[in-house]
Protein backbone atom coordinates (compact mmCIF):
# COMPACT_ATOMS: atom_id res chain seq x y z
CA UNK A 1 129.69 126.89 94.10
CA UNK A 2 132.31 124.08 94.70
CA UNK A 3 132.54 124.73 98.34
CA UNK A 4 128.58 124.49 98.22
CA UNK A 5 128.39 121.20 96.91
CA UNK A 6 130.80 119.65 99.29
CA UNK A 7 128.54 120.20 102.04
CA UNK A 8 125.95 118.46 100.40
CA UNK A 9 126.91 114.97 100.31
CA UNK A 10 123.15 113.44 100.88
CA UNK A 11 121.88 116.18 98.11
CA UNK A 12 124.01 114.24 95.40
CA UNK A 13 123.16 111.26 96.41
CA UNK A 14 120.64 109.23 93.78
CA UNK A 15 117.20 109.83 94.84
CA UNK A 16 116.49 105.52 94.99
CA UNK A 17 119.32 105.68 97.65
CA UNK A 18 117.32 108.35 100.21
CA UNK A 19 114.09 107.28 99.38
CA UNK A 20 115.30 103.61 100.80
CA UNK A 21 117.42 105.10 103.15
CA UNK A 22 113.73 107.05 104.15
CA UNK A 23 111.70 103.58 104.29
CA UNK A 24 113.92 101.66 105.95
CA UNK A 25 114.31 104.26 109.07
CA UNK A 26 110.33 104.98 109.06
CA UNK A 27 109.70 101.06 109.31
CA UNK A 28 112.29 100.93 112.23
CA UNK A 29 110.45 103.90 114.22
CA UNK A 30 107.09 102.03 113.36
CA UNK A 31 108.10 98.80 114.58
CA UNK A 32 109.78 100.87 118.05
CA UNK A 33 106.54 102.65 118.65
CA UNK A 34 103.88 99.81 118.04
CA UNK A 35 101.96 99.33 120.46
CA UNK A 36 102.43 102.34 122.45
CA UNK A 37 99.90 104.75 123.31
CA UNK A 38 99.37 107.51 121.62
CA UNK A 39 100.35 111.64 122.75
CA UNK A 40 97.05 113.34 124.00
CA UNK A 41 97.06 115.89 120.86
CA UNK A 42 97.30 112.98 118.37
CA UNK A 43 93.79 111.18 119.97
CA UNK A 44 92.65 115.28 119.87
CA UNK A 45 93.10 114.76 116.29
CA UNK A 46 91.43 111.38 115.35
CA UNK A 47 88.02 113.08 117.43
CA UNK A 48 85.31 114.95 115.50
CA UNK A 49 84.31 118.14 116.72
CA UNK A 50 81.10 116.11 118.31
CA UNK A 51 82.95 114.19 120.69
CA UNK A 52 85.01 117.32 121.84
């Protein structure tokens, strides 16, 4: 179980820590893809069945 845990070094980290850690990188990839246009399936998404 030892041998386990040493592998898991983000696991035991506090939860505060990753959940920043989480924001901080998903701000950083929001502010990098602002602005650019979107991939065909996610506009596929945003359309009603109508418009298809």
């Amino acid at each position: 179980m030892k041998e386990q845990r040493k592998n898991d070094g983000v696991v035991a980290a506090p939860v505060q820590r990753r959940n920043e850690a989480f924001r901080l990188l998903s701000d950083k990839l929001r502010k990098l893809s602002e602005g650019r246009p979107q991939t065909p399936s996610e506009v596929l998404l945003r359309q009603s069945r109508e418009e298809r």
